[in-house]
Protein backbone atom coordinates (compact mmCIF):
# COMPACT_ATOMS: atom_id res chain seq x y z
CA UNK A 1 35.18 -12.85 -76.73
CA UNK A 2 32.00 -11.48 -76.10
CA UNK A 3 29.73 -12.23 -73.36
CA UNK A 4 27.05 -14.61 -73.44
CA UNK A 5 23.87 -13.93 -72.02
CA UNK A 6 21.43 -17.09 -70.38
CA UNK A 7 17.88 -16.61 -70.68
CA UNK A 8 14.90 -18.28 -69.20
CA UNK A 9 11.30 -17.64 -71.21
CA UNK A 10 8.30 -17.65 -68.94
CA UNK A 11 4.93 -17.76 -70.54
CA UNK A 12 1.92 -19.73 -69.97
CA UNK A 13 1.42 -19.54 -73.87
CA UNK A 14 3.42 -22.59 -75.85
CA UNK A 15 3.25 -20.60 -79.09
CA UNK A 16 4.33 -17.58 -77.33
CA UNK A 17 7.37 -18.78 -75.52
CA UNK A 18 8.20 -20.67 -78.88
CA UNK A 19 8.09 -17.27 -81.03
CA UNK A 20 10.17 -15.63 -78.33
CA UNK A 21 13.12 -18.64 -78.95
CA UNK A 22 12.68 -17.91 -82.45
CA UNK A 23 13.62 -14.51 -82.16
CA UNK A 24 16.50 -15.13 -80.27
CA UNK A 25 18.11 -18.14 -82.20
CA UNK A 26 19.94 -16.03 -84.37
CA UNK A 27 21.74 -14.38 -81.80
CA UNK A 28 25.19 -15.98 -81.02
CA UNK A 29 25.22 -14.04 -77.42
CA UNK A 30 22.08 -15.37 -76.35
CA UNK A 31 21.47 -18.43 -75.33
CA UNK A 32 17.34 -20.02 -74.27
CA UNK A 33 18.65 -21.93 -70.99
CA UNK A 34 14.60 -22.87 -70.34
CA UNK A 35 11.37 -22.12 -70.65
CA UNK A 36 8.54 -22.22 -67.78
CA UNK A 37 4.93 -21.49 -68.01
CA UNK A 38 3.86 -20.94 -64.64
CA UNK A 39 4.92 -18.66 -62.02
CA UNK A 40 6.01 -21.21 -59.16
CA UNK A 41 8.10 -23.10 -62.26
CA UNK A 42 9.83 -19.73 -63.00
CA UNK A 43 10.90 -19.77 -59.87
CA UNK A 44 12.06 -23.50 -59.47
CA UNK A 45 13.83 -22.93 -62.68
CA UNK A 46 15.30 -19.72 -61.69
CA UNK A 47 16.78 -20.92 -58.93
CA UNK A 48 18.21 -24.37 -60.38
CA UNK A 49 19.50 -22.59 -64.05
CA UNK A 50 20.98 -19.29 -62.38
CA UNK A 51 20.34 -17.35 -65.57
CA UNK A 52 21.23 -13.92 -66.17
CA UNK A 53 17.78 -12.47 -67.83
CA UNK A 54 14.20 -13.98 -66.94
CA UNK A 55 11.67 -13.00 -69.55
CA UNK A 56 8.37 -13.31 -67.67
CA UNK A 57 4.64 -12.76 -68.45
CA UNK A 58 2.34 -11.21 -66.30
CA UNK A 59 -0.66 -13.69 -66.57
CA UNK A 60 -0.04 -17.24 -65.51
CA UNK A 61 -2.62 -19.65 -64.15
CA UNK A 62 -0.98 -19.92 -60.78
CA UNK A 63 0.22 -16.32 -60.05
CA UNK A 64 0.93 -13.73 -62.01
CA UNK A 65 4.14 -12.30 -63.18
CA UNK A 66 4.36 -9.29 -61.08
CA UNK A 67 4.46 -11.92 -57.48
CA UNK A 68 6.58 -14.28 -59.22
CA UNK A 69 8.97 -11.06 -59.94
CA UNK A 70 8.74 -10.66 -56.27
CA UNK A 71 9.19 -14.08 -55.14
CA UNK A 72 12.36 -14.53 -57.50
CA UNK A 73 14.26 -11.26 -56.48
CA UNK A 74 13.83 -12.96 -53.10
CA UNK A 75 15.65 -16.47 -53.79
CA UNK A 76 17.63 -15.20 -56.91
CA UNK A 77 18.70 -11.15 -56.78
CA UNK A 78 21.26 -11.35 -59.55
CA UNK A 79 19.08 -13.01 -62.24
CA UNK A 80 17.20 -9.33 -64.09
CA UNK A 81 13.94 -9.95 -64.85
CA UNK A 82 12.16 -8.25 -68.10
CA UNK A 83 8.11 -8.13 -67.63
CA UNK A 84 6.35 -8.75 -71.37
CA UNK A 85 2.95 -8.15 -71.78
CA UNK A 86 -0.14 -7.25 -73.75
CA UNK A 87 -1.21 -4.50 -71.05
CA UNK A 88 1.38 -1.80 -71.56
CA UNK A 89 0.13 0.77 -69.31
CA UNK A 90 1.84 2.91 -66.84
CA UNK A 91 0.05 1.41 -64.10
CA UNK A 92 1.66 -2.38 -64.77
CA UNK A 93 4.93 -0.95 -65.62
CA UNK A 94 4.98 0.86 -62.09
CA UNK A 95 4.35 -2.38 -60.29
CA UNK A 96 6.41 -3.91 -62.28
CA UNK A 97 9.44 -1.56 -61.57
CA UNK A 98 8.45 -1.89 -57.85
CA UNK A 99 8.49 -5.55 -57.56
CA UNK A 100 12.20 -5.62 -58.97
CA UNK A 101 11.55 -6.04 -62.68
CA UNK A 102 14.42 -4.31 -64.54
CA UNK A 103 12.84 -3.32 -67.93
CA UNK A 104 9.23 -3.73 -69.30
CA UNK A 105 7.90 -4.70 -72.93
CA UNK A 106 4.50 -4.67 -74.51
CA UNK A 107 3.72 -8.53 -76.70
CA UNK A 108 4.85 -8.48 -79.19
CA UNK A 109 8.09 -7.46 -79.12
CA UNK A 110 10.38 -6.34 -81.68
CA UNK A 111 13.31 -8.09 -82.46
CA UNK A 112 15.97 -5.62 -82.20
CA UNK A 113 14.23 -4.07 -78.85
CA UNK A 114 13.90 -7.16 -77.16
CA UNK A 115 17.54 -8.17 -78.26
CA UNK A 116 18.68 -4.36 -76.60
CA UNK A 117 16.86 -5.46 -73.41
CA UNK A 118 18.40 -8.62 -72.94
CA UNK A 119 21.95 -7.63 -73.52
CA UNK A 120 21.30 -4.36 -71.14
CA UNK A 121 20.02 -6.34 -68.20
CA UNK A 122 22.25 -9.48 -68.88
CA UNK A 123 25.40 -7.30 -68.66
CA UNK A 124 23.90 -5.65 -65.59
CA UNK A 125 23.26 -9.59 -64.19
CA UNK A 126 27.07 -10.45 -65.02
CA UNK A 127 28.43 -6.99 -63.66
CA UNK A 128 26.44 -8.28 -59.76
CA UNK A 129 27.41 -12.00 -60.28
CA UNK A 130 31.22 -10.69 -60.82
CA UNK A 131 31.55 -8.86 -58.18
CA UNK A 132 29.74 -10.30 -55.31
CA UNK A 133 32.35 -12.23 -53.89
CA UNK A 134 33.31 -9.23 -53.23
CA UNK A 135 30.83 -8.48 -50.52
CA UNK A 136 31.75 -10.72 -46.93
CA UNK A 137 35.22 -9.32 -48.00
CA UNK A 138 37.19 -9.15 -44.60
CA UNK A 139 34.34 -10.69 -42.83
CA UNK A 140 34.34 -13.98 -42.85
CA UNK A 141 34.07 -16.99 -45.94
CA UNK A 142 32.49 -16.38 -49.24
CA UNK A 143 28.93 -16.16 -49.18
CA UNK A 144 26.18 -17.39 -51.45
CA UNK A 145 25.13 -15.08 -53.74
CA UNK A 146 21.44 -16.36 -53.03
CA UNK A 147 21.86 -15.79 -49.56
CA UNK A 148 21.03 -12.63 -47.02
CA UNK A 149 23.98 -10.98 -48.37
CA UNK A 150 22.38 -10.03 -51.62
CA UNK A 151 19.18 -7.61 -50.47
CA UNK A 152 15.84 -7.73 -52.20
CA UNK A 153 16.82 -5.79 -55.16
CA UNK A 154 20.27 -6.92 -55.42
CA UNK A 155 21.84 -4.06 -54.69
CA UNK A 156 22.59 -2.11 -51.00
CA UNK A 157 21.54 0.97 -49.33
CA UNK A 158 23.19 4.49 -49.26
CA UNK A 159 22.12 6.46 -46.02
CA UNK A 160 23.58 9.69 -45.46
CA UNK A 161 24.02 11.06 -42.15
CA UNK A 162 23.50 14.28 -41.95
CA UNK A 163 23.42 18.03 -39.72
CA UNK A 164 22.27 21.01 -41.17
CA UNK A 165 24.66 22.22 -38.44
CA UNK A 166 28.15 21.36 -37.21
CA UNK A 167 29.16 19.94 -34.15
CA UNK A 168 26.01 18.08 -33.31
CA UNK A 169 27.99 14.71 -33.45
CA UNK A 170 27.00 13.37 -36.42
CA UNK A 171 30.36 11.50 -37.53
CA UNK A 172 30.08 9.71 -33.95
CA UNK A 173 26.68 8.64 -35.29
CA UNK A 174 27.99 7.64 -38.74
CA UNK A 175 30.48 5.78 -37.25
CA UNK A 176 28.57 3.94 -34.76
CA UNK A 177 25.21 3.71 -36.96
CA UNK A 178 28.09 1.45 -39.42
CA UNK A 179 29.91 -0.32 -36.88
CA UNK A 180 26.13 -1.53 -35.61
CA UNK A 181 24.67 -2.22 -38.65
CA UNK A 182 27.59 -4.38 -39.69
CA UNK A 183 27.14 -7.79 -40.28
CA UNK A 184 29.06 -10.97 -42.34
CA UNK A 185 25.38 -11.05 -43.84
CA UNK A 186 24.97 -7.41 -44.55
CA UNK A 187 28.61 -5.90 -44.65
CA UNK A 188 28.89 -1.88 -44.11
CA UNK A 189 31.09 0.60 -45.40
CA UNK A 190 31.38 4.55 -44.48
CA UNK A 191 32.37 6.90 -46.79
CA UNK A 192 33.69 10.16 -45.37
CA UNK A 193 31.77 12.78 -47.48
CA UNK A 194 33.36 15.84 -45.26
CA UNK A 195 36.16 16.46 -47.97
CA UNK A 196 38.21 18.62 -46.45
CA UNK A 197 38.41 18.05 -42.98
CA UNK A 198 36.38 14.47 -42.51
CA UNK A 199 37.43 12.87 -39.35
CA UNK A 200 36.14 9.58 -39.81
CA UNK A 201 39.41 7.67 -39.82
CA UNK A 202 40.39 9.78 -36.46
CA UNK A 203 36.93 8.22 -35.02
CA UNK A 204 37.93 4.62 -35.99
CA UNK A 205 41.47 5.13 -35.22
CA UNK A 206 42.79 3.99 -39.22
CA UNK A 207 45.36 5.84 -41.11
CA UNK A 208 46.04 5.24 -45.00
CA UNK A 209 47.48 6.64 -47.82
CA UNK A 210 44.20 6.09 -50.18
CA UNK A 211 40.88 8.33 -50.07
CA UNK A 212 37.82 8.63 -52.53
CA UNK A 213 40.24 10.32 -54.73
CA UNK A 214 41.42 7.25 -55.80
CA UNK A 215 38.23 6.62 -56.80
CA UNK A 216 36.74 9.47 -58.14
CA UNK A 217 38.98 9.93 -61.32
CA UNK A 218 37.65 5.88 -62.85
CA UNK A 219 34.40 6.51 -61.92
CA UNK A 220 33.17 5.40 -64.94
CA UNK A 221 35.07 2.63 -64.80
CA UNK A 222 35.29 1.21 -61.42
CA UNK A 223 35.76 -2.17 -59.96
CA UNK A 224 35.74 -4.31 -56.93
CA UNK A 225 39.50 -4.55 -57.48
CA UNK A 226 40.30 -0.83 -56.84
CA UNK A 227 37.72 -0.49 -54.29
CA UNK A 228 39.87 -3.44 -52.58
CA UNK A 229 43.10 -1.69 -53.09
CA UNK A 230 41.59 1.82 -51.60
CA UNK A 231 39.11 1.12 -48.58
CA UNK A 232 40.88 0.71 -45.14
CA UNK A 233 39.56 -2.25 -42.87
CA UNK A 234 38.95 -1.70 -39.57
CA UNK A 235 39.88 -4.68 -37.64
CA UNK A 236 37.66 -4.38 -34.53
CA UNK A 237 34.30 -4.38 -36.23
CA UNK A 238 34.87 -5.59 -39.97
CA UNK A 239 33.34 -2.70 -41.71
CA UNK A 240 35.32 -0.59 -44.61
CA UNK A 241 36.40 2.78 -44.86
CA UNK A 242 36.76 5.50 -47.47
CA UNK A 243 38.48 8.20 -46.57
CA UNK A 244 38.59 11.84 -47.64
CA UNK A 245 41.80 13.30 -48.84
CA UNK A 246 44.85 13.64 -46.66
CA UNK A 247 45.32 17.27 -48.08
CA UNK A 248 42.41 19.14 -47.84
CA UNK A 249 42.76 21.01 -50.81
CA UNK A 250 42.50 17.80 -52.72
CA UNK A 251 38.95 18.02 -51.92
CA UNK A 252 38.29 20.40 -54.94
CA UNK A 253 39.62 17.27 -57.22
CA UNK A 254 36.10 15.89 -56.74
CA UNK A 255 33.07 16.64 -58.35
CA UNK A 256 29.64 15.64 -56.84
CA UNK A 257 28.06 13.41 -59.44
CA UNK A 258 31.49 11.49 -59.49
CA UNK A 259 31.24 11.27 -55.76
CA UNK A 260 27.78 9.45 -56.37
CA UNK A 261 29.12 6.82 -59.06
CA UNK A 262 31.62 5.99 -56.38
CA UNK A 263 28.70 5.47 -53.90
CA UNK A 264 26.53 3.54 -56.42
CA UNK A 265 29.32 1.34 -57.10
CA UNK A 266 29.69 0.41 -53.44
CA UNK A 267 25.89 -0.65 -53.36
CA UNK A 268 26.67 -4.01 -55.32
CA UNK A 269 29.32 -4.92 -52.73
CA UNK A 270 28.08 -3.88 -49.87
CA UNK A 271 24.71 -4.36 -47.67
CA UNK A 272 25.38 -0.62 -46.10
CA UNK A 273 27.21 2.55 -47.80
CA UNK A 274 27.40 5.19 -44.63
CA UNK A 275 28.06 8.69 -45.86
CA UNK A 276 29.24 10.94 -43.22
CA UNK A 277 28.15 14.55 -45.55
CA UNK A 278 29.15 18.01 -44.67
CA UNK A 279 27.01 20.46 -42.89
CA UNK A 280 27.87 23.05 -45.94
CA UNK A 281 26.14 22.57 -49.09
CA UNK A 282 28.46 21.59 -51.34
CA UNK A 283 27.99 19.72 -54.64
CA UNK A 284 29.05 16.61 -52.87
CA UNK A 285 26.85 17.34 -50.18
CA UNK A 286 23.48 18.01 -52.76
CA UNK A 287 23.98 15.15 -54.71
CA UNK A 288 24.65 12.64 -52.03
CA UNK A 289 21.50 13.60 -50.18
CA UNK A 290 19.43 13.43 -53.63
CA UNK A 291 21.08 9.73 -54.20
CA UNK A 292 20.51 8.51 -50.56
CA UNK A 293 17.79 6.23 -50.14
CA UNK A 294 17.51 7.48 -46.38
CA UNK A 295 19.06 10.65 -44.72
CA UNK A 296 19.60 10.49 -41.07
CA UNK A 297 19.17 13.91 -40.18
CA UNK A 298 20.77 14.90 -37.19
CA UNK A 299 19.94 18.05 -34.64
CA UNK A 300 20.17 18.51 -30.91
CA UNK A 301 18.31 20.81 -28.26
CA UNK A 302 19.75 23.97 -28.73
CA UNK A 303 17.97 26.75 -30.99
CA UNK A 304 20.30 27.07 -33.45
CA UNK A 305 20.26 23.86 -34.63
CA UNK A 306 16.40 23.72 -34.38
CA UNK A 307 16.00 26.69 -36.13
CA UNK A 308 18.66 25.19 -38.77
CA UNK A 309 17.03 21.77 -39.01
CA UNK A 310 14.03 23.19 -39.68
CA UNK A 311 14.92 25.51 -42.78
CA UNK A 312 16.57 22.54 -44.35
CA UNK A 313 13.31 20.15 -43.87
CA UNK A 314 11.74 23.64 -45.61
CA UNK A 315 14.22 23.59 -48.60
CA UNK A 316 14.52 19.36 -49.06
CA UNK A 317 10.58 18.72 -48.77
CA UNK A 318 9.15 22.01 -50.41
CA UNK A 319 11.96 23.18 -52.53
CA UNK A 320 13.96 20.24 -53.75
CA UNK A 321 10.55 17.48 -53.57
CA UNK A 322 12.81 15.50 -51.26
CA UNK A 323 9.55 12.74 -49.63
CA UNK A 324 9.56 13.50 -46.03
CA UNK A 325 9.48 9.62 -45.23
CA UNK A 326 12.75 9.09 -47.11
CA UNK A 327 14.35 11.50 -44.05
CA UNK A 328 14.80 10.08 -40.72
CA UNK A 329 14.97 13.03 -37.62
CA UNK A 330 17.39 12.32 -34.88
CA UNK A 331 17.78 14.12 -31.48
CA UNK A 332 21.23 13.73 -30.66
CA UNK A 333 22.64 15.08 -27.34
CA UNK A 334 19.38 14.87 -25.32
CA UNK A 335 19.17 15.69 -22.16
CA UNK A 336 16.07 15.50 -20.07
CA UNK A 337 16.97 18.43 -17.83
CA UNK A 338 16.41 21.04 -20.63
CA UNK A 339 13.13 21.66 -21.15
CA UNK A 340 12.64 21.25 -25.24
CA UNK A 341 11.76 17.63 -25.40
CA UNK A 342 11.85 15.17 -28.61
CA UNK A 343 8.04 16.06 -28.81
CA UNK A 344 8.08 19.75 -28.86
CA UNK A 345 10.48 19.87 -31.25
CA UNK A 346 9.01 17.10 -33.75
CA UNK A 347 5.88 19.53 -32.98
CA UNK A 348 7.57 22.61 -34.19
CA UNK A 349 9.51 21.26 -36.87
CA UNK A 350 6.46 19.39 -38.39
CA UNK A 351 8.34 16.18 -38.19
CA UNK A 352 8.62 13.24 -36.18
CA UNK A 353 11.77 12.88 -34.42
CA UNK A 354 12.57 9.19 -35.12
CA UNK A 355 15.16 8.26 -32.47
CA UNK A 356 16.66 10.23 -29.12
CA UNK A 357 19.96 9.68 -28.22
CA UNK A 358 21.11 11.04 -24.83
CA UNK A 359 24.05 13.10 -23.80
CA UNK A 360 26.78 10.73 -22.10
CA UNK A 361 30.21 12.67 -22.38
CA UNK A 362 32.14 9.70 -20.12
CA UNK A 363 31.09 7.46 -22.96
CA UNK A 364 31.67 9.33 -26.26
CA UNK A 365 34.54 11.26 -25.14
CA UNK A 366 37.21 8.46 -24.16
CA UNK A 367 35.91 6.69 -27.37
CA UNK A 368 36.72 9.27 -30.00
CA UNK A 369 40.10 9.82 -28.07
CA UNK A 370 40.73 6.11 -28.70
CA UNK A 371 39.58 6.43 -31.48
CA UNK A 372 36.67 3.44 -30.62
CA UNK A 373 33.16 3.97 -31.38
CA UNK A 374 31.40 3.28 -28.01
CA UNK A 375 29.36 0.75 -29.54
CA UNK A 376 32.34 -1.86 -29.94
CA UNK A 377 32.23 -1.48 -25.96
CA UNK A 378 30.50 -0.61 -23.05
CA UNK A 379 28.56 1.97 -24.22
CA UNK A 380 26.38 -0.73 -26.09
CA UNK A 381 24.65 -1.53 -22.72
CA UNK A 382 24.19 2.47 -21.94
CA UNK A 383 21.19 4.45 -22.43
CA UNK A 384 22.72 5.88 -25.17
CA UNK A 385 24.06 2.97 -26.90
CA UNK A 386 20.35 1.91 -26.71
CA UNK A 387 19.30 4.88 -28.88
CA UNK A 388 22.33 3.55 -31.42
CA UNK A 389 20.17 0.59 -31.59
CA UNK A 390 17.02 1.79 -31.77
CA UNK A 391 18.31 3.91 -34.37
CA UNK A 392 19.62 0.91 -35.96
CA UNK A 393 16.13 -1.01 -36.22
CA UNK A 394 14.67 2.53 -37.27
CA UNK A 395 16.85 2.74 -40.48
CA UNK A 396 16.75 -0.61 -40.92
CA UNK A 397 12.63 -0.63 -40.92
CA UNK A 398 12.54 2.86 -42.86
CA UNK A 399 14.81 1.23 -45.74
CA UNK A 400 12.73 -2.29 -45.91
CA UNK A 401 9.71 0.18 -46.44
CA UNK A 402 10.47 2.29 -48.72
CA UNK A 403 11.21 -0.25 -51.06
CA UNK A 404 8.26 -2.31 -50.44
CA UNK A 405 6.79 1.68 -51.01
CA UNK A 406 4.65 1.89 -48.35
CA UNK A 407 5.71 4.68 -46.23
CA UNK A 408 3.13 6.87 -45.68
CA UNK A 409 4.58 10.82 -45.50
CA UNK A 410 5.08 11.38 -42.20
């Protein structure tokens, strides 16, 4: 049996949200669960009738559709809203887009579009709403899928950690970046995106038989089921892992936008997708840092990596159109007796350096030996566990920005 899809009208128009019914009466998958004509009702009504598609205007009496959009992806992430208007330029759309809408028509609309809409962003409602339970998975009780769990948009973040050299410590980053930002509210998971050597189940002290290669071949078809069967959980701080293949020759099994499906997948059930990428620019590598909605990019004191850090800013911002605010600069390493300080360096690179963390060898040592990130311990009240969580509230910030869109370049 097909599905069936609910649908609330919202127009301050009687006639209008009438003719809308009409065109949908015929259609034995669609069902008119209400009808609202002002903004603050939409919302009341969202909230109460939990449908899967709101149809809402843009000019209502109290508010228009665009804040109501806003307001409802706040109290209501899974239900998809569809803007319909008379003013059909790019402008509205845009705002639209921004304020979580998930399609846009011009009044009228035609039948068969409007039908196409409906069942596109009603399956998209379902395929959230199915798999949500999914999210406090190994964290605690089931959580309301109207709650904190759920972000703004209804879906999570992917940040990619990255170096544009090796050895700079950016797994111990990854790894205690996830294990901070971890939450029963806003669940993390870190994908290992160093295929053939990725040592991210070393750092948390996990071994499994599973790795993204369980996941790679169905990803076109993936659900929160296998993602169950193949993530490990670590027991100490509640986050998920995926790991990369036990063989490293395996690693040529994956392709890079596959690698990405995998990672877009993980966005419905989780608040945080970590992706600990490869210095080398592989296809994995490329594709994760164009699908990332923040990088972390990692470099330390020395030259080299300067000198490194900098050609890749060169080649992400002027080559590729990467926006520099979607990349956040970390100084890992730091220490105050060397002379190139976090200010020089965001001088010469042309980019801020968001977040220091020092050099402390007695703490990150002994941790990856245990295989504990130092932020499950002691190290939290450190100086550098305090650039962890500054770090934390930087990402956290940058993200909450950029989809609000008002990050200025920095």
């Amino acid at each position: 049996m097909p599905d069936e899809y609910n649908v609330l009208i919202v127009d301050d128009q009687e006639d209008t949200r009438r003719n809308v019914a009409r065109l949908l009466q015929f259609e034995n998958d669609i069902n008119v669960v209400g009808t609202a004509r002002t903004g603050q009702d939409a919302i009341n009504q969202t909230v109460a009738l939990d449908p899967d598609v709101v149809l809402m205007d843009i000019n209502m009496p109290d508010m228009d559709g665009i804040e109501a959009t806003e307001l409802i992806q706040q109290q209501a992430p899974i239900s998809q809203i569809v803007i319909l208007s008379v003013q059909g330029d790019t402008n509205y759309m845009r705002r639209a887009m921004l304020a979580g809408a998930r399609d846009f028509l011009t009044k009228p609309p035609k039948s068969d579009e409007l039908v196409s809409v409906i069942r596109r962003a009603g399956a998209k409602a379902k395929a959230i709403r199915s798999d949500v339970q999914y999210i406090g998975r190994g964290t605690g009780s089931l959580k309301d899928p109207r709650g904190t769990t759920i972000q703004l948009s209804g879906l999570g973040k992917i940040v990619a950690v990255y170096s544009p050299k090796g050895g700079v410590g950016s797994t111990t980053i990854a790894t205690n970046l996830a294990v901070t930002l971890h939450s029963v509210e806003t669940p993390a998971v870190i994908v290992d995106g160093s295929l053939e050597f990725g040592d991210v189940q070393v750092f948390l002290n996990e071994r499994g038989r599973t790795s993204i290669i369980d996941l790679t071949p169905n990803a076109e078809q993936l659900d929160a089921e296998l993602v169950e069967d193949v993530v490990l959980h670590h027991k100490d701080s509640g986050i998920d892992i995926v790991s990369a293949p036990p063989n490293p020759i395996d690693a040529e099994q994956v392709k890079g936008s596959d690698f990405v499906k995998v990672l877009q997948f993980l966005v419905r059930l989780y608040s945080y997708v970590i992706v600990d990428t490869h210095s080398y620019l592989s296809d994995v590598t490329i594709d994760t840092l164009d699908a990332c909605d923040l990088m972390v990019m990692v470099s330390s004191q020395d030259i080299p990596s300067i000198i490194n850090t900098r050609s890749m800013l060169q080649l992400l911002v002027n080559s590729l159109g990467v926006q520099k605010n979607k990349i956040l600069l970390v100084m890992n390493r730091f220490d105050k007796q060397i002379a190139i300080s976090p200010d020089k360096v965001s001088h010469n690179l042309g980019h801020k350096v968001a977040s220091v963390i020092v050099e402390d060898k007695e703490v990150v040592v002994p941790g990856v030996n245990r295989g504990v990130p130092f932020m499950l311990g002691e190290g939290k009240s450190k100086e550098i566990g305090k650039g962890i969580l500054e770090l934390v509230g930087k990402v956290r910030e940058q993200l909450s920005k950029l989809e609000q869109n008002q990050v200025p370049d920095a």
